[in-house]
C-alpha atoms as a PDB file:
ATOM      1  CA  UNK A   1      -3.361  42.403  32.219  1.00  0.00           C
ATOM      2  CA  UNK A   2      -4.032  39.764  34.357  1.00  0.00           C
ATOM      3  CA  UNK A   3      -7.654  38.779  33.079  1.00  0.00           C
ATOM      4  CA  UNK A   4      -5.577  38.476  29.749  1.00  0.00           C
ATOM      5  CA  UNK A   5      -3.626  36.071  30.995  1.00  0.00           C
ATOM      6  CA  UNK A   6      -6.356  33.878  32.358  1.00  0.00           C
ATOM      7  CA  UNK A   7      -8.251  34.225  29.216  1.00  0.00           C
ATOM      8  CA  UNK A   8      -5.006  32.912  27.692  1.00  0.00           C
ATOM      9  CA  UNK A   9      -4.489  30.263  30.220  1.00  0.00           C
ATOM     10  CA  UNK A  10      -8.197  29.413  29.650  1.00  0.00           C
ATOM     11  CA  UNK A  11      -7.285  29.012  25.233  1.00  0.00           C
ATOM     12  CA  UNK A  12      -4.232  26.827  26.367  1.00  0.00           C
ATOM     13  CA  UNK A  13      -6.544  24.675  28.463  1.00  0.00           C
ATOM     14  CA  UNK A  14      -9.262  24.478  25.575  1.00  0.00           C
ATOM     15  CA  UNK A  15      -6.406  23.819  23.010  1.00  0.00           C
ATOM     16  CA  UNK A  16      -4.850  21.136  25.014  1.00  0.00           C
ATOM     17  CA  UNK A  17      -7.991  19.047  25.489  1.00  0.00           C
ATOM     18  CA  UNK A  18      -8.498  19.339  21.564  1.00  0.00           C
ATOM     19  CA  UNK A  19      -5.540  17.750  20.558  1.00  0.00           C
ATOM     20  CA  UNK A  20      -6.009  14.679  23.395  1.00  0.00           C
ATOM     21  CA  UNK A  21      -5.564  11.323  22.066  1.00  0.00           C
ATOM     22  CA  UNK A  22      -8.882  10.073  21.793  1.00  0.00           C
ATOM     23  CA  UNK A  23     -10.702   6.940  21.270  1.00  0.00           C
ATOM     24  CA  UNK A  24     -13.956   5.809  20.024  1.00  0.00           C
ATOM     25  CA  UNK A  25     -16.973   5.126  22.546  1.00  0.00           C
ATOM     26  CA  UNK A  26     -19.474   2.035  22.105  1.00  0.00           C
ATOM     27  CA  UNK A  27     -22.777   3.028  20.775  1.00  0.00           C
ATOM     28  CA  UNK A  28     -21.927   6.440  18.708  1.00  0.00           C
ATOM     29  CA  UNK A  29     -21.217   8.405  21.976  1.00  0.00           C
ATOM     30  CA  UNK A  30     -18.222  11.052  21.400  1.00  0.00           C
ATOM     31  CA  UNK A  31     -15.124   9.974  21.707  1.00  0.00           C
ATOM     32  CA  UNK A  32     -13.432   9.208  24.471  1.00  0.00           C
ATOM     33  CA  UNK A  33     -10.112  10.724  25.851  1.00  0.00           C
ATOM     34  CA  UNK A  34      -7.328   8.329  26.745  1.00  0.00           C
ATOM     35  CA  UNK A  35      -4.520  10.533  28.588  1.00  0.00           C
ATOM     36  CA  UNK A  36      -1.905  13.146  27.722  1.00  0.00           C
ATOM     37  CA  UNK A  37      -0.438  13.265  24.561  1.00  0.00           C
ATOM     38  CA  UNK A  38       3.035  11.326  25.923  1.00  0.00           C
ATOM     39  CA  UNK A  39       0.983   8.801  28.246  1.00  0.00           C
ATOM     40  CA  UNK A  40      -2.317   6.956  26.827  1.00  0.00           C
ATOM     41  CA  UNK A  41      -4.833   5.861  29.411  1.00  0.00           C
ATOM     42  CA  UNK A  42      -4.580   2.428  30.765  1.00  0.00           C
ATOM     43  CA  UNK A  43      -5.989  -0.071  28.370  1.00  0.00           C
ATOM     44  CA  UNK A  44      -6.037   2.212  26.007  1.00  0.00           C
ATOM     45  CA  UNK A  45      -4.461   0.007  23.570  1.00  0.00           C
ATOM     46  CA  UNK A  46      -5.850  -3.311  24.571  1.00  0.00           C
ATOM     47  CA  UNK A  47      -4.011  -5.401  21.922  1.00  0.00           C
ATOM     48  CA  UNK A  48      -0.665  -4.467  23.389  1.00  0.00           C
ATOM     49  CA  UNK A  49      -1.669  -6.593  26.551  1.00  0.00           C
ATOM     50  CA  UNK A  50      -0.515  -9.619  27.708  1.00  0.00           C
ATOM     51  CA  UNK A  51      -2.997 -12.671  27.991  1.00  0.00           C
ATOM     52  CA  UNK A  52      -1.200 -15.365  29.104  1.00  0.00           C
ATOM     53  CA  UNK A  53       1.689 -17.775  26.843  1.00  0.00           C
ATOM     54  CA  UNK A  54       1.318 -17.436  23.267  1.00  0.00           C
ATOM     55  CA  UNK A  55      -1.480 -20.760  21.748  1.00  0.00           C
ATOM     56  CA  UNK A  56       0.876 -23.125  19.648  1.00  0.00           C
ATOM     57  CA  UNK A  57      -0.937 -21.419  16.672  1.00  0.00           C
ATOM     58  CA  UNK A  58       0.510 -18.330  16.844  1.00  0.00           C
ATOM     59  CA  UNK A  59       4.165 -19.043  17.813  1.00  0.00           C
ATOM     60  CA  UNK A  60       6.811 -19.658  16.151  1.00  0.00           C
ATOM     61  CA  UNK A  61       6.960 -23.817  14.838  1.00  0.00           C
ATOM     62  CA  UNK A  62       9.515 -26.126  16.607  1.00  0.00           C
ATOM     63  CA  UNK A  63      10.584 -27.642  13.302  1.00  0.00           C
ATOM     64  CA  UNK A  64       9.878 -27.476   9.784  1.00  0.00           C
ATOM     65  CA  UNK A  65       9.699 -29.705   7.188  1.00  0.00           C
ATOM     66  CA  UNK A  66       9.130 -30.025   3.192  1.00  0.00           C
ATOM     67  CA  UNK A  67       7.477 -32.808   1.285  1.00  0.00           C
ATOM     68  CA  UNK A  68       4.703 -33.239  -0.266  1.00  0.00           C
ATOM     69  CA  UNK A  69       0.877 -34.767   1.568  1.00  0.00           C
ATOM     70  CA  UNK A  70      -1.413 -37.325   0.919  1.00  0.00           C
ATOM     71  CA  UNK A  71      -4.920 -38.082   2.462  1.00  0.00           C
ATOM     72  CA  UNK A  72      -6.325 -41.270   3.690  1.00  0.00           C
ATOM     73  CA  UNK A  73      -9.685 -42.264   2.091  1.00  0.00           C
ATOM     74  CA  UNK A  74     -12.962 -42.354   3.879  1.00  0.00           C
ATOM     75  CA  UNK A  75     -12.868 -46.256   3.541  1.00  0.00           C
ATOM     76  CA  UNK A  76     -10.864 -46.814   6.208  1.00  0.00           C
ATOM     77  CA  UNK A  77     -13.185 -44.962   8.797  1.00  0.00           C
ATOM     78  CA  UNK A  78     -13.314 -46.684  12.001  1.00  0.00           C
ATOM     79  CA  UNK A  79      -9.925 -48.738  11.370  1.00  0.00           C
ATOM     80  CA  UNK A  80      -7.369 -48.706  14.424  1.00  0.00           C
ATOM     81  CA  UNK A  81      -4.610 -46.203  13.964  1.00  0.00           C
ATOM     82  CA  UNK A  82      -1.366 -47.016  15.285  1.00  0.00           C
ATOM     83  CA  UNK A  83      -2.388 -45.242  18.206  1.00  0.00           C
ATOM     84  CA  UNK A  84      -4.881 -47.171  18.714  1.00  0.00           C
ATOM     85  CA  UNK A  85      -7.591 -44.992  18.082  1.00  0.00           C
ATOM     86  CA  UNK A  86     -10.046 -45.481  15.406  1.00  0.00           C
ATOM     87  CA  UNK A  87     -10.061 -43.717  12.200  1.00  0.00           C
ATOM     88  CA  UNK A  88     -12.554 -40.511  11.925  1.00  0.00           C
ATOM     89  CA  UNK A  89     -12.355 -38.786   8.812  1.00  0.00           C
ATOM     90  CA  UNK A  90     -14.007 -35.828  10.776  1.00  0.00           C
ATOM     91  CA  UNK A  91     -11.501 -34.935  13.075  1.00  0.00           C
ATOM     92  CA  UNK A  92      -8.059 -32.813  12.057  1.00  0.00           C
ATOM     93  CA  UNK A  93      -5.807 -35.890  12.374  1.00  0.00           C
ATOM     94  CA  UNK A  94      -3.340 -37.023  10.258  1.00  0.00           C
ATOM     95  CA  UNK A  95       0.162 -39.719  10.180  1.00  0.00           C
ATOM     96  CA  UNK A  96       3.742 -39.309   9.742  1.00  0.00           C
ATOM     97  CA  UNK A  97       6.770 -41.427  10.219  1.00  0.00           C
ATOM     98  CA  UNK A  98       8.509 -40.420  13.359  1.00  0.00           C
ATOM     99  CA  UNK A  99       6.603 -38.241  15.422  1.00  0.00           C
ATOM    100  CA  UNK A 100       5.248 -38.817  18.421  1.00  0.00           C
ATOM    101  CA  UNK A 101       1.443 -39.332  18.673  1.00  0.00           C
ATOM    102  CA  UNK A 102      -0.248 -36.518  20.451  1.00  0.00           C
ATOM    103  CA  UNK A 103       1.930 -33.738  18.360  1.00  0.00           C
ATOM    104  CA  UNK A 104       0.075 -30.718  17.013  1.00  0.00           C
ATOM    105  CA  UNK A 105       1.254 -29.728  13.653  1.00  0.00           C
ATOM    106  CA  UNK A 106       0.459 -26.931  10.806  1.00  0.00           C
ATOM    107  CA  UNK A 107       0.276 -28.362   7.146  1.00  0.00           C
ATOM    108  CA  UNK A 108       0.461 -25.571   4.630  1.00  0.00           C
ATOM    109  CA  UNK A 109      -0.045 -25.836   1.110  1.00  0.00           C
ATOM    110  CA  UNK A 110       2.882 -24.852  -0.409  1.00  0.00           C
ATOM    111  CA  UNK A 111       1.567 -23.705  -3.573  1.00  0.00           C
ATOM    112  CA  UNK A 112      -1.805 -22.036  -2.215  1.00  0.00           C
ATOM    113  CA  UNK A 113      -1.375 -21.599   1.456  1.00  0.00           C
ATOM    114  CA  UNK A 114      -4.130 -23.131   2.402  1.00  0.00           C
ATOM    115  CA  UNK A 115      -2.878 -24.600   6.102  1.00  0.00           C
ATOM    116  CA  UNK A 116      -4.917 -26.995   8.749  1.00  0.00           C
ATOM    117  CA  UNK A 117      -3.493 -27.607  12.327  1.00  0.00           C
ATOM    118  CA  UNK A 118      -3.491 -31.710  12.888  1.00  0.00           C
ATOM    119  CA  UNK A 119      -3.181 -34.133  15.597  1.00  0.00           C
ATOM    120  CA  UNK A 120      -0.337 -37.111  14.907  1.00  0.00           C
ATOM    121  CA  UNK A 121      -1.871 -40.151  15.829  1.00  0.00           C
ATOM    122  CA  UNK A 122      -0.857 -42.627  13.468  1.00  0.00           C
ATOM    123  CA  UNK A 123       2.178 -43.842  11.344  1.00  0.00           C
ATOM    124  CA  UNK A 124       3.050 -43.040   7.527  1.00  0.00           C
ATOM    125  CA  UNK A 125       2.453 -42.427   4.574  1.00  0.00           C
ATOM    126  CA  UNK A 126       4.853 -45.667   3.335  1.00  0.00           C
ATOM    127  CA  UNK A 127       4.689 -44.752  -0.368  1.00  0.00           C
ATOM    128  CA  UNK A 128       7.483 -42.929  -1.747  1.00  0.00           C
ATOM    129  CA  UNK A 129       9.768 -40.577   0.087  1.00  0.00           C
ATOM    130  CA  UNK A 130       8.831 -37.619  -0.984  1.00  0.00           C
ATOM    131  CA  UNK A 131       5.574 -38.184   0.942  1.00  0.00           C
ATOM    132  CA  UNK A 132       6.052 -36.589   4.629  1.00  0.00           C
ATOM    133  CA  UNK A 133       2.341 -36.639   6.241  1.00  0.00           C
ATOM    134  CA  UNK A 134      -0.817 -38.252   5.460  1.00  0.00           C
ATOM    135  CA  UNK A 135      -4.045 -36.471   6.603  1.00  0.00           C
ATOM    136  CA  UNK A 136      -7.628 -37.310   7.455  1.00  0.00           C
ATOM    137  CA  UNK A 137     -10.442 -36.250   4.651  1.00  0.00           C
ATOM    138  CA  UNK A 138     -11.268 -33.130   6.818  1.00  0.00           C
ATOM    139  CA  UNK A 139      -7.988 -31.681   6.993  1.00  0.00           C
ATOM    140  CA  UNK A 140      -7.925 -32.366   3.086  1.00  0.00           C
ATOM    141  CA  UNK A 141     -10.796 -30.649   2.898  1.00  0.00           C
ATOM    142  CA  UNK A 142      -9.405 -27.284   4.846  1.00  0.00           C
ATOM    143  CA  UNK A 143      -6.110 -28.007   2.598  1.00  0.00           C
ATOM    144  CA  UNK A 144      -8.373 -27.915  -0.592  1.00  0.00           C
ATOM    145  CA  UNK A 145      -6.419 -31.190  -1.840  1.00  0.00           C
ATOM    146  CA  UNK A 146      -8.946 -33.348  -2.433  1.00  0.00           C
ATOM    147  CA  UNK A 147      -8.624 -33.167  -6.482  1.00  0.00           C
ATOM    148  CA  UNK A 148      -5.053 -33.457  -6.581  1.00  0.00           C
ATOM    149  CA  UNK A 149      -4.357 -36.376  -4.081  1.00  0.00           C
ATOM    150  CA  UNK A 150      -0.755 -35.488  -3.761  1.00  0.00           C
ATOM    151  CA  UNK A 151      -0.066 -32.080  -2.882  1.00  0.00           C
ATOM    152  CA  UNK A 152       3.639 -30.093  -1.748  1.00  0.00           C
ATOM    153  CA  UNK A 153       3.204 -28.927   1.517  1.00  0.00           C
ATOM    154  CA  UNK A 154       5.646 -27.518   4.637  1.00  0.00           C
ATOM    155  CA  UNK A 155       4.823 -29.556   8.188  1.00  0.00           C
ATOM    156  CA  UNK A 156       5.506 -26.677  11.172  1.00  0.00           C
ATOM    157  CA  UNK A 157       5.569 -28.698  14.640  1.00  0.00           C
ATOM    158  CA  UNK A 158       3.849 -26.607  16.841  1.00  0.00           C
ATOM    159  CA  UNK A 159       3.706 -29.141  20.124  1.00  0.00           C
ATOM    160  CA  UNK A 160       5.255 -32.555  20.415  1.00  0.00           C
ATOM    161  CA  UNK A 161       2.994 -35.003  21.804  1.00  0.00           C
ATOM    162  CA  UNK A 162       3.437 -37.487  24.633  1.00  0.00           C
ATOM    163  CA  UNK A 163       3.614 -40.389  22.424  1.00  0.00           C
ATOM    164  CA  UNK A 164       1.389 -42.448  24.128  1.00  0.00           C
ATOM    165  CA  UNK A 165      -0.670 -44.888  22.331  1.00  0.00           C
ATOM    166  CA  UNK A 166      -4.694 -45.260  23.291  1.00  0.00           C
ATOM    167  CA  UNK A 167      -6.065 -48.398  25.095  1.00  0.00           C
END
C-alpha cells in the first residue's frame, strides 16, 4: 500500500510540473518554467515592470486642441524664429500663438491619424482662425500634408516649455 502511494505521490509530482506556467527560452531551448500556477517567477512578465516616469509620448496630453495646420515653406530656411533660432526645415519644429517656446506637442491628423511630436519655437500661423499650428516641412512630411497645405488636425500638449527665447 504504501509503494502505491508514492507511486501516486510521484504522478502528482509529474502532473504538477506539466501544467507549470512556462515561458519560452532564447535560442529554441525548451521552455522555461516561471513558478507555481498562482505565483509567476520574478520577471516573468517583464512588461508589467516599472521603468521609471512615463516619456511625454506615452502619457496622457495636458491639453487638447482642434483646428486645422499649415506648414512653413522651405524658403524661409535659416530665417530667425521668434525664438530666435533659425529656421531648419529638418528638425520637428513648428509655431503657434500662445505657447511657450520649448513645449513638446503631438499633431495628429484628424482625418488620417498620421501624428508628429514638435518643438514650439516660434509664433503663428496669422492667417485665419481656424489655423492653430504651423509646422516645419519635416513634420509635414511625417503628417503626410504636403499636397493639401491645410490640413484638420488635434494639438495634444505633452510638456510646456520654459519659454525662453535663444540668444
Amino acid at each position: 500500500m504504501l509503494l502505491a502511494t508514492r507511486a501516486q505521490l510521484g504522478a502528482l509530482v509529474l502532473l504538477a510540473l506539466a501544467c507549470a506556467p512556462t515561458r519560452p527560452a532564447e535560442d529554441g531551448r525548451p521552455p522555461i518554467a516561471t513558478g507555481s500556477a498562482h505565483r509567476p517567477a520574478p520577471g516573468a512578465y517583464p512588461e508589467r515592470q516599472a521603468t521609471g516616469p512615463p516619456s511625454p509620448a506615452t502619457r496622457a496630453p495636458l491639453a487638447v486642441e482642434h483646428g486645422k495646420a499649415t506648414y512653413y515653406s522651405d524658403r524661409l530656411a535659416g530665417r530667425s524664429t521668434a525664438s530666435g533660432e533659425p529656421y531648419a526645415p529638418a528638425r520637428l519644429t513648428a509655431a503657434h500663438k500662445k505657447l511657450p517656446f520649448g513645449t513638446l506637442v503631438r499633431v495628429v491628423r484628424v482625418d488620417t491619424g498620421h501624428r508628429v511630436e514638435v518643438v514650439i519655437n516660434d509664433r503663428g500661423p496669422f492667417a485665419g482662425a481656424e489655423r492653430i499650428i504651423d509646422v516645419s516641412g519635416a513634420a509635414a512630411k511625417q503628417l503626410d500634408m504636403l499636397r493639401a497645405g491645410v490640413v484638420p488636425v488635434r494639438v495634444e500638449i505633452l510638456k510646456y516649455g520654459s519659454g525662453r527665447r535663444q540668444r
